[in-house]
PDB file of N, CA and C in Angstrom:
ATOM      1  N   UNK A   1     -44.163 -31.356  -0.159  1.00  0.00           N
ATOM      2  CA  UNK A   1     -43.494 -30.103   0.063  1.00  0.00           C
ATOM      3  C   UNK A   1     -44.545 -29.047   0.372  1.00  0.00           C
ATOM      4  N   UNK A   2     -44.256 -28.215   1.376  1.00  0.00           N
ATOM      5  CA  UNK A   2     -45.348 -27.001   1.738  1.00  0.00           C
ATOM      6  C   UNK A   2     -45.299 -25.692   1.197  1.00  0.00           C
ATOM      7  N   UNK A   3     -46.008 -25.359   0.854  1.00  0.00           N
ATOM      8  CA  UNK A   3     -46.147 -24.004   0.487  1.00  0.00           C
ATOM      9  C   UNK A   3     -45.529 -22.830   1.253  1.00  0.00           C
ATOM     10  N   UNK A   4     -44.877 -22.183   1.189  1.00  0.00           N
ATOM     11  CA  UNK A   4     -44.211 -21.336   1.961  1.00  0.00           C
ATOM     12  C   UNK A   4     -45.718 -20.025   2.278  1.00  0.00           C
ATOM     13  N   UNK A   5     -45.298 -19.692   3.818  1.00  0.00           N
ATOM     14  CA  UNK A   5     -46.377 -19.341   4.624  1.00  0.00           C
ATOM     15  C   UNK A   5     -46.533 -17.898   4.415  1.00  0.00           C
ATOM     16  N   UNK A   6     -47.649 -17.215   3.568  1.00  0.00           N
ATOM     17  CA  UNK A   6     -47.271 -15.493   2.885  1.00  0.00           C
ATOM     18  C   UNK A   6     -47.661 -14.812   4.828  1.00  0.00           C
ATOM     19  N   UNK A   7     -48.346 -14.981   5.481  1.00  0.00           N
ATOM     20  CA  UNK A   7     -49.036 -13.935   6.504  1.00  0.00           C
ATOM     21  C   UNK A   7     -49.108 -14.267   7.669  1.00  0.00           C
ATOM     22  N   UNK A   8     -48.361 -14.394   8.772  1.00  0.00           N
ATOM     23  CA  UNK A   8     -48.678 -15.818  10.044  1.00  0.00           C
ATOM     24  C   UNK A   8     -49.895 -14.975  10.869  1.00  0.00           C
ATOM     25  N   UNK A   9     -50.446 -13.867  10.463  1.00  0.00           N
ATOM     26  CA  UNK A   9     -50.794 -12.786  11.455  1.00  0.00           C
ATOM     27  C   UNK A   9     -50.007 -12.033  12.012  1.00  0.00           C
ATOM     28  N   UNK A  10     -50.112 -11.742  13.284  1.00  0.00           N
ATOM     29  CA  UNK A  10     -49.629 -10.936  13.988  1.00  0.00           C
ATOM     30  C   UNK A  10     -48.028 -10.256  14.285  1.00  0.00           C
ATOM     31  N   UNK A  11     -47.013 -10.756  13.591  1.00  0.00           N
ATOM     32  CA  UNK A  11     -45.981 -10.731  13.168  1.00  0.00           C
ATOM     33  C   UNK A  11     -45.111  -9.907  12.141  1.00  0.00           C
ATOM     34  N   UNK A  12     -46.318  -9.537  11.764  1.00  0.00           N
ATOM     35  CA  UNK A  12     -46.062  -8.412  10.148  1.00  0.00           C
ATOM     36  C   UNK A  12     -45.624  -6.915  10.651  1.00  0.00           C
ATOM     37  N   UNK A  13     -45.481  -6.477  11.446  1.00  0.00           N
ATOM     38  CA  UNK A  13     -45.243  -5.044  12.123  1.00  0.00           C
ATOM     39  C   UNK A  13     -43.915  -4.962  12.627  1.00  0.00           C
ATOM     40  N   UNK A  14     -43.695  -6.882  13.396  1.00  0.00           N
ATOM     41  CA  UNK A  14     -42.365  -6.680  14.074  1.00  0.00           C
ATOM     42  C   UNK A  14     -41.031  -6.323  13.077  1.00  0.00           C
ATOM     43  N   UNK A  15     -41.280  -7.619  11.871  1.00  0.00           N
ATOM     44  CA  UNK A  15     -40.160  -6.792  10.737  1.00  0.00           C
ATOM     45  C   UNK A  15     -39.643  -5.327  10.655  1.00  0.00           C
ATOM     46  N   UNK A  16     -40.551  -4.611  10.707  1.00  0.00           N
ATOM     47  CA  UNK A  16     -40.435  -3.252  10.047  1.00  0.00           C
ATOM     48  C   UNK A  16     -40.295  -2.644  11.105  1.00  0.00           C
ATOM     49  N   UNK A  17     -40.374  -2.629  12.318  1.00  0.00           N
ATOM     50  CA  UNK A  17     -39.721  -2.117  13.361  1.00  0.00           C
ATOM     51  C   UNK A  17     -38.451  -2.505  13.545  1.00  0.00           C
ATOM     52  N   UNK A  18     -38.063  -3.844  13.504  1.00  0.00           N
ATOM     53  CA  UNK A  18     -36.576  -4.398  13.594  1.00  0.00           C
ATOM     54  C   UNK A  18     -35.766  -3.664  12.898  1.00  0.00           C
ATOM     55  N   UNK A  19     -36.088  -3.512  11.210  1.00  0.00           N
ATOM     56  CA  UNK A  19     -35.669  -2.998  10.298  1.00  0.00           C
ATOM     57  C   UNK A  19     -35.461  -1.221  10.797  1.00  0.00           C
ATOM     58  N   UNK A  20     -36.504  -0.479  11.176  1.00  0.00           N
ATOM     59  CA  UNK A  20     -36.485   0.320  11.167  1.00  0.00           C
ATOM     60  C   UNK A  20     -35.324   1.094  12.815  1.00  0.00           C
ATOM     61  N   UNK A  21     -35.492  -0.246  13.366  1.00  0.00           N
ATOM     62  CA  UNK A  21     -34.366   0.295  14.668  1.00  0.00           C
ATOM     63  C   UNK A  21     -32.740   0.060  14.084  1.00  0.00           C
ATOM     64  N   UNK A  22     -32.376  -0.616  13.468  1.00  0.00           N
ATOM     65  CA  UNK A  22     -31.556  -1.396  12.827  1.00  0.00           C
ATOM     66  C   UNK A  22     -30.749  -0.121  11.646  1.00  0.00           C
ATOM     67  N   UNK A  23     -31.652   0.580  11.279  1.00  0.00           N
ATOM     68  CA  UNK A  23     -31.623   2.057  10.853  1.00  0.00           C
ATOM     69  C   UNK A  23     -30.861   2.659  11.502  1.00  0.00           C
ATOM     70  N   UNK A  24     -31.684   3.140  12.367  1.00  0.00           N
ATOM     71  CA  UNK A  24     -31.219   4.013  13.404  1.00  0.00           C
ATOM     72  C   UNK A  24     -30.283   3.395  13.835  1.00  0.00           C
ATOM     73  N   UNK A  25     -29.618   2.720  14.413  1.00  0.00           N
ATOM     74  CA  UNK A  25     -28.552   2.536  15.585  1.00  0.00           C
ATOM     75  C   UNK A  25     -27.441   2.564  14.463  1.00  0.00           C
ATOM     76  N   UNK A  26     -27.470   2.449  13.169  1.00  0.00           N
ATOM     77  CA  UNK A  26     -26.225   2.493  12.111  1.00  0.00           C
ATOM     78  C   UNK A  26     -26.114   3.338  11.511  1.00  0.00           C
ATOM     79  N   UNK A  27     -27.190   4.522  11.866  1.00  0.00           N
ATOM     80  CA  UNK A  27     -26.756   5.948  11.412  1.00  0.00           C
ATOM     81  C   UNK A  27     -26.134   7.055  12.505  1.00  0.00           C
ATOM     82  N   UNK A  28     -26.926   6.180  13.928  1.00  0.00           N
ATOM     83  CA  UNK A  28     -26.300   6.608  15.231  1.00  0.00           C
ATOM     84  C   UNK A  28     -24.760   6.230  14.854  1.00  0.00           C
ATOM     85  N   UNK A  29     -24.395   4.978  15.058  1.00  0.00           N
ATOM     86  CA  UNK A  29     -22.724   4.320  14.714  1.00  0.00           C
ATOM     87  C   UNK A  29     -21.817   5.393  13.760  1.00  0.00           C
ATOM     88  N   UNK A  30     -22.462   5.660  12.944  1.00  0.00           N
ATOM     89  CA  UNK A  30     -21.898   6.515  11.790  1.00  0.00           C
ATOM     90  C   UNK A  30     -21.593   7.605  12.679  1.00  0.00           C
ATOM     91  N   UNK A  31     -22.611   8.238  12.921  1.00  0.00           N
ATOM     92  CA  UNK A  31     -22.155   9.429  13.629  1.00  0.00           C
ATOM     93  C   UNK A  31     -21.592   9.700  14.950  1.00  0.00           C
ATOM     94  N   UNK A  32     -21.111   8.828  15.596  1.00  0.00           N
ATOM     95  CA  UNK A  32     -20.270   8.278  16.877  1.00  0.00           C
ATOM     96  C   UNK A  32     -19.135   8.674  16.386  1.00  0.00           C
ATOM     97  N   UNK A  33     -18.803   7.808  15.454  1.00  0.00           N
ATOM     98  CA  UNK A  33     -17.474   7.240  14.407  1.00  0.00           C
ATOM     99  C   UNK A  33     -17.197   8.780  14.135  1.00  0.00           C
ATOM    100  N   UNK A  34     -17.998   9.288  13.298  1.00  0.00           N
ATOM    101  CA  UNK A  34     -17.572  10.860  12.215  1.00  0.00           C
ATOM    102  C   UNK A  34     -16.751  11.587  13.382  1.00  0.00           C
ATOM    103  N   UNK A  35     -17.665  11.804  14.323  1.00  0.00           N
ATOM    104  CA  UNK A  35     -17.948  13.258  15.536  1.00  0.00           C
ATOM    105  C   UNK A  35     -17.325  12.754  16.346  1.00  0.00           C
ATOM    106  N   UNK A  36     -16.777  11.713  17.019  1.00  0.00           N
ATOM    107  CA  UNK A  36     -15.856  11.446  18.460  1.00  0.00           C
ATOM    108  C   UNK A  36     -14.893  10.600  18.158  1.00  0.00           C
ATOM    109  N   UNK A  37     -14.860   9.736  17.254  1.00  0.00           N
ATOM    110  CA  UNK A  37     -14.110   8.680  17.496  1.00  0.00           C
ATOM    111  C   UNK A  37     -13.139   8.834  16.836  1.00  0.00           C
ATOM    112  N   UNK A  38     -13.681   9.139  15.673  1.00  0.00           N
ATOM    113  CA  UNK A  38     -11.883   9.700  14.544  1.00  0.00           C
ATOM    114  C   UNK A  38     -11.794  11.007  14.695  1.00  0.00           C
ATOM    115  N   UNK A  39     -12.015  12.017  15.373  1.00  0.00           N
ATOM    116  CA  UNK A  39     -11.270  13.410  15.804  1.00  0.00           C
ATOM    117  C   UNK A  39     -10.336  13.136  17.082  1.00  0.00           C
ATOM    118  N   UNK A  40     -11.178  11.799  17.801  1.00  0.00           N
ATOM    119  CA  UNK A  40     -10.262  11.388  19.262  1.00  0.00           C
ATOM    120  C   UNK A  40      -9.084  10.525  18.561  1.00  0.00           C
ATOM    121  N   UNK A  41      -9.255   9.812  17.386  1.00  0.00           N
ATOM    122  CA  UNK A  41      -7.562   9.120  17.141  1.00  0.00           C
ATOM    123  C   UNK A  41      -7.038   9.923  16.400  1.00  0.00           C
ATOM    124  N   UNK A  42      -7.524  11.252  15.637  1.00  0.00           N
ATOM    125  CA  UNK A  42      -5.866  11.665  15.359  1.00  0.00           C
ATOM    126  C   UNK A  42      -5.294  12.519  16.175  1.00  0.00           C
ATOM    127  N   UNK A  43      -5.412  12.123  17.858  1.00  0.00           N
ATOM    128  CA  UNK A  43      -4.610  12.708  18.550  1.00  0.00           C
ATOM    129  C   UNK A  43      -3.334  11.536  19.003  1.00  0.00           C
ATOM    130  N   UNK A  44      -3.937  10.369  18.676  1.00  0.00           N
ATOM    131  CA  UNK A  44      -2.651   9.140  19.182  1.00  0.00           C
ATOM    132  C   UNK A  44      -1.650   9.304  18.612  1.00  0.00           C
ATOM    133  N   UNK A  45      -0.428   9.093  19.421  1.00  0.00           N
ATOM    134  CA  UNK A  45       0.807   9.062  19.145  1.00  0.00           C
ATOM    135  C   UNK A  45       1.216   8.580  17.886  1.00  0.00           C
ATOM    136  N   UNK A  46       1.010   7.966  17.315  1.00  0.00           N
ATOM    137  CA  UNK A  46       1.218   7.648  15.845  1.00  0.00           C
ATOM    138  C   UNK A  46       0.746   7.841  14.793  1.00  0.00           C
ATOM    139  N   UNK A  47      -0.496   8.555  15.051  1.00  0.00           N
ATOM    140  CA  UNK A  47      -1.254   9.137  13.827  1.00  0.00           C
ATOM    141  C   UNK A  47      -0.958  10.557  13.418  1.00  0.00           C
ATOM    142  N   UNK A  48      -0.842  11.832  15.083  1.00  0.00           N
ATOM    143  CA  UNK A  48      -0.760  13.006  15.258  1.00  0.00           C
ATOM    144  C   UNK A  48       0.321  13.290  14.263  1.00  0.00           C
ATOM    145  N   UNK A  49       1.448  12.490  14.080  1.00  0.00           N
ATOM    146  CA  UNK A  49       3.006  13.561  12.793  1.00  0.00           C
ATOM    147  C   UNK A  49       2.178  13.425  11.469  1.00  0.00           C
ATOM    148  N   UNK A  50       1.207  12.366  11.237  1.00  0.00           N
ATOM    149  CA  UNK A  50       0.674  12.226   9.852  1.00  0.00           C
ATOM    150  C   UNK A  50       0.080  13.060   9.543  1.00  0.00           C
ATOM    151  N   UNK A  51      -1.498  13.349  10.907  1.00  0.00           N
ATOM    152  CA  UNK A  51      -2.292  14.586  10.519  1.00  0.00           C
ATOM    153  C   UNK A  51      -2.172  15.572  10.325  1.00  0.00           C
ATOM    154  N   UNK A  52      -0.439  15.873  11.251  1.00  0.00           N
ATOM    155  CA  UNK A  52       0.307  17.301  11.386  1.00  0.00           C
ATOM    156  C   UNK A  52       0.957  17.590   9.678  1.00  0.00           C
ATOM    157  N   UNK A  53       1.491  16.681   9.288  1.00  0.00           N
ATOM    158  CA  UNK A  53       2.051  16.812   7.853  1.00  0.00           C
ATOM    159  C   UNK A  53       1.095  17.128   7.043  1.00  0.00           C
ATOM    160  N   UNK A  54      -0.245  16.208   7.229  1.00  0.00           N
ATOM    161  CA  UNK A  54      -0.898  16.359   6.333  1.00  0.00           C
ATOM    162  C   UNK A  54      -1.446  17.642   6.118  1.00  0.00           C
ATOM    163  N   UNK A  55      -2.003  18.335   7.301  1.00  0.00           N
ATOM    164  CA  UNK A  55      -2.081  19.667   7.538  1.00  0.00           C
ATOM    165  C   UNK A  55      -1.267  21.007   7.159  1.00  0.00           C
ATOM    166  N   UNK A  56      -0.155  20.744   7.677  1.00  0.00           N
ATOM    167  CA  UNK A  56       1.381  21.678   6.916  1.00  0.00           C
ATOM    168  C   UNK A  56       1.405  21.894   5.631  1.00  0.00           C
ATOM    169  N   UNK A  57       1.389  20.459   4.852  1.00  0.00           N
ATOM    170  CA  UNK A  57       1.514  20.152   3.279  1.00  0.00           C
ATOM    171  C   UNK A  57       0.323  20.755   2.529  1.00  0.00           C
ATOM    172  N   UNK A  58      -0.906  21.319   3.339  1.00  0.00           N
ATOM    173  CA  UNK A  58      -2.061  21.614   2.309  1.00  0.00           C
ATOM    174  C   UNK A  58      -2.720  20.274   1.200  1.00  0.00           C
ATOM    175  N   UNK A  59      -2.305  19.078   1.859  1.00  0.00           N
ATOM    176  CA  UNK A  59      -2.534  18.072   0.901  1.00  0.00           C
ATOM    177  C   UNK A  59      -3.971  18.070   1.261  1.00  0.00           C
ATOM    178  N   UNK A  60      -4.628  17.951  -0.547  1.00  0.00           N
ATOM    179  CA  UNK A  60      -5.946  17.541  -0.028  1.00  0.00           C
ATOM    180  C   UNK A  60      -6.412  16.059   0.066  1.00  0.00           C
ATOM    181  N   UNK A  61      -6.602  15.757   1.004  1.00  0.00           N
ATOM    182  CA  UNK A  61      -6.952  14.468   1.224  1.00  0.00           C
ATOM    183  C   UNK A  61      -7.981  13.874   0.556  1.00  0.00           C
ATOM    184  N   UNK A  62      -8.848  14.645   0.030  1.00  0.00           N
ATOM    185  CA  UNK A  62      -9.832  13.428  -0.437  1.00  0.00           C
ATOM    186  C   UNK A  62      -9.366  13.078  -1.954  1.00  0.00           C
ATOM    187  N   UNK A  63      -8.318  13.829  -2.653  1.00  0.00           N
ATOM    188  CA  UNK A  63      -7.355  13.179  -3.800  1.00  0.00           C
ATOM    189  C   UNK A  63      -6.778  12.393  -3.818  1.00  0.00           C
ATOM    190  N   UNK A  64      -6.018  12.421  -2.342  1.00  0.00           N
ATOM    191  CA  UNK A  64      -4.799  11.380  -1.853  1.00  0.00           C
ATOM    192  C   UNK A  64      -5.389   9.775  -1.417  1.00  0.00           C
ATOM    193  N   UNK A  65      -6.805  10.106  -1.128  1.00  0.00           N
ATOM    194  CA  UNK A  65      -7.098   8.766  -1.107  1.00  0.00           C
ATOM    195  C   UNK A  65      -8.326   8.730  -2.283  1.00  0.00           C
ATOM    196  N   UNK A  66      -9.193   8.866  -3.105  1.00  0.00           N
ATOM    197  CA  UNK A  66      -9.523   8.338  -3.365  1.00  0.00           C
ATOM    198  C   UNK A  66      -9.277   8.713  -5.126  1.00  0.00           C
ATOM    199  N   UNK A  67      -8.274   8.884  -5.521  1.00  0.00           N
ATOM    200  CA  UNK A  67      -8.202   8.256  -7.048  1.00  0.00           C
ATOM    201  C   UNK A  67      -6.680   8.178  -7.064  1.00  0.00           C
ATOM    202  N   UNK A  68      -6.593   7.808  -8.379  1.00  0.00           N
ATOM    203  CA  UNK A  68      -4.679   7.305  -8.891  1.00  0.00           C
ATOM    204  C   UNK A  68      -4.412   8.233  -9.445  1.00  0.00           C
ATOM    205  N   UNK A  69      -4.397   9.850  -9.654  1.00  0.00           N
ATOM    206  CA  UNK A  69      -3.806  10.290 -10.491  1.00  0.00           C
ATOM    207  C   UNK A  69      -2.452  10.815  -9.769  1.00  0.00           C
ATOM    208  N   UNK A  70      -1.768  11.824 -10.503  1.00  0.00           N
ATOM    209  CA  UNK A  70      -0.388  12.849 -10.006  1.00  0.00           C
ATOM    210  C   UNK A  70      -0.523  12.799  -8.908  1.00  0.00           C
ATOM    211  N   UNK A  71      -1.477  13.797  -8.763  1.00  0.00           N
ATOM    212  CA  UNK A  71      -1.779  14.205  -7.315  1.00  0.00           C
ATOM    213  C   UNK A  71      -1.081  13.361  -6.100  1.00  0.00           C
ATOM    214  N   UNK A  72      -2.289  11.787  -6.579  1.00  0.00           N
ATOM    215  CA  UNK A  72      -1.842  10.870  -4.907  1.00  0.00           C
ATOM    216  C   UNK A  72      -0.727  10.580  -5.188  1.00  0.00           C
ATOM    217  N   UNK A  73       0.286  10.198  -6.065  1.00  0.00           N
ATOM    218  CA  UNK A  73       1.655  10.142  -5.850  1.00  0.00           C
ATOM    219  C   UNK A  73       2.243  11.435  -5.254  1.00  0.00           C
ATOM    220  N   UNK A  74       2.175  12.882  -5.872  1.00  0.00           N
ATOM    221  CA  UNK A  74       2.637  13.618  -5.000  1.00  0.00           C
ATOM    222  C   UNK A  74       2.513  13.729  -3.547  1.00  0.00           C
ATOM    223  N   UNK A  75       0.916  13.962  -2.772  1.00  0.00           N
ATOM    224  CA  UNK A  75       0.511  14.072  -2.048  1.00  0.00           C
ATOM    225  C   UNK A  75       1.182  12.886  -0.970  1.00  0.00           C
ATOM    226  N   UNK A  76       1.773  11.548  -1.637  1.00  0.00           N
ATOM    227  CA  UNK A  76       2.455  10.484  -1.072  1.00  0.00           C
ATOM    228  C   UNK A  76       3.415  10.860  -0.302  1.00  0.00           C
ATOM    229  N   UNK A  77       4.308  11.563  -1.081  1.00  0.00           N
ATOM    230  CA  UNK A  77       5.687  11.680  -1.463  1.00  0.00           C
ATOM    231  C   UNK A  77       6.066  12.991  -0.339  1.00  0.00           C
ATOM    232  N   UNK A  78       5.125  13.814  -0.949  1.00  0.00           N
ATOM    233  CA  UNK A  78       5.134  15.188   0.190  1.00  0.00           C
ATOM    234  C   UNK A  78       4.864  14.514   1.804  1.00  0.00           C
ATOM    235  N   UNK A  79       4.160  13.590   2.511  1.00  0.00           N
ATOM    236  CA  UNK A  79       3.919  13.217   3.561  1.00  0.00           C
ATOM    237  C   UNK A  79       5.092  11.939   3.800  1.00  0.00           C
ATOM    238  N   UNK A  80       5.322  11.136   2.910  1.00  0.00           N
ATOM    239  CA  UNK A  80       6.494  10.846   3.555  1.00  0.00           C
ATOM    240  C   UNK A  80       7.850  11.393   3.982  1.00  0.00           C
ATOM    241  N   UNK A  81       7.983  12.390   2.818  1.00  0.00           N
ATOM    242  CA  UNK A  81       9.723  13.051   2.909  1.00  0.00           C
ATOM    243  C   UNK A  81       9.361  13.795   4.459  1.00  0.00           C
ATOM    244  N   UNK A  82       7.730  14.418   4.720  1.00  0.00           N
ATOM    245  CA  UNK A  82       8.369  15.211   5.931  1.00  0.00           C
ATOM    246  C   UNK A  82       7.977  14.450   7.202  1.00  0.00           C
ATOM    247  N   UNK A  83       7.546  13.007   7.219  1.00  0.00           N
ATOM    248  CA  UNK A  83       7.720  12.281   8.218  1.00  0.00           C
ATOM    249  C   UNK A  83       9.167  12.018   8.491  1.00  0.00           C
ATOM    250  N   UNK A  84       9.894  11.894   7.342  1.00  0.00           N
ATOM    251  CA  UNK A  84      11.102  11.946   7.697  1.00  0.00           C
ATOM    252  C   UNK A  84      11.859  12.275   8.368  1.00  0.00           C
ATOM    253  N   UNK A  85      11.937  13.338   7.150  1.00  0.00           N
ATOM    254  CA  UNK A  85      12.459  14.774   7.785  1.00  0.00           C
ATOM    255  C   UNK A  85      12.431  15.165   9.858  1.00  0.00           C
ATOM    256  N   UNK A  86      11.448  14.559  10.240  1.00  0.00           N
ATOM    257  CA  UNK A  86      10.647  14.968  11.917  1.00  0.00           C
ATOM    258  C   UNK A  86      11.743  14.294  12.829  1.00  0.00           C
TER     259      UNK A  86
END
């Protein structure tokens, strides 16, 4: 069995460039995503009555999704009755 190889030479730089582009292009992605891509879908036809409710209702969204209390049941409840309602 061989010893696994610590240094081949010349090779030791490319890692950390890979790594370091690999960075970048997924903080680029992120910010594609934030800044164009989800301000451009909540204009689609099926999202726009949600964002519009959600907007109307004063619901704050970052309650409604990220914990279980009152709130996200209300905040539920208020966006469905006035999808309804439309």
């Amino acid at each position: 069995m061989d010893a696994p190889k610590e240094n081949q030479g010349g090779n030791h730089g490319h890692g950390k460039l890979k790594g370091w582009i690999g960075l970048a292009a997924g903080v680029a992605l992120v910010w594609v995503m934030a800044s164009i891509v989800l301000p451009w879908g909540q204009t689609l036809p099926h999202i726009r009555p949600v964002m519009e409710a959600i907007a109307d209702s004063n619901v704050d969204t970052g309650t409604y999704w990220y914990s279980q209390c009152e709130n996200t049941a209300v905040a539920q409840m208020h966006i469905r009755n006035t999808l309804r309602n439309q």
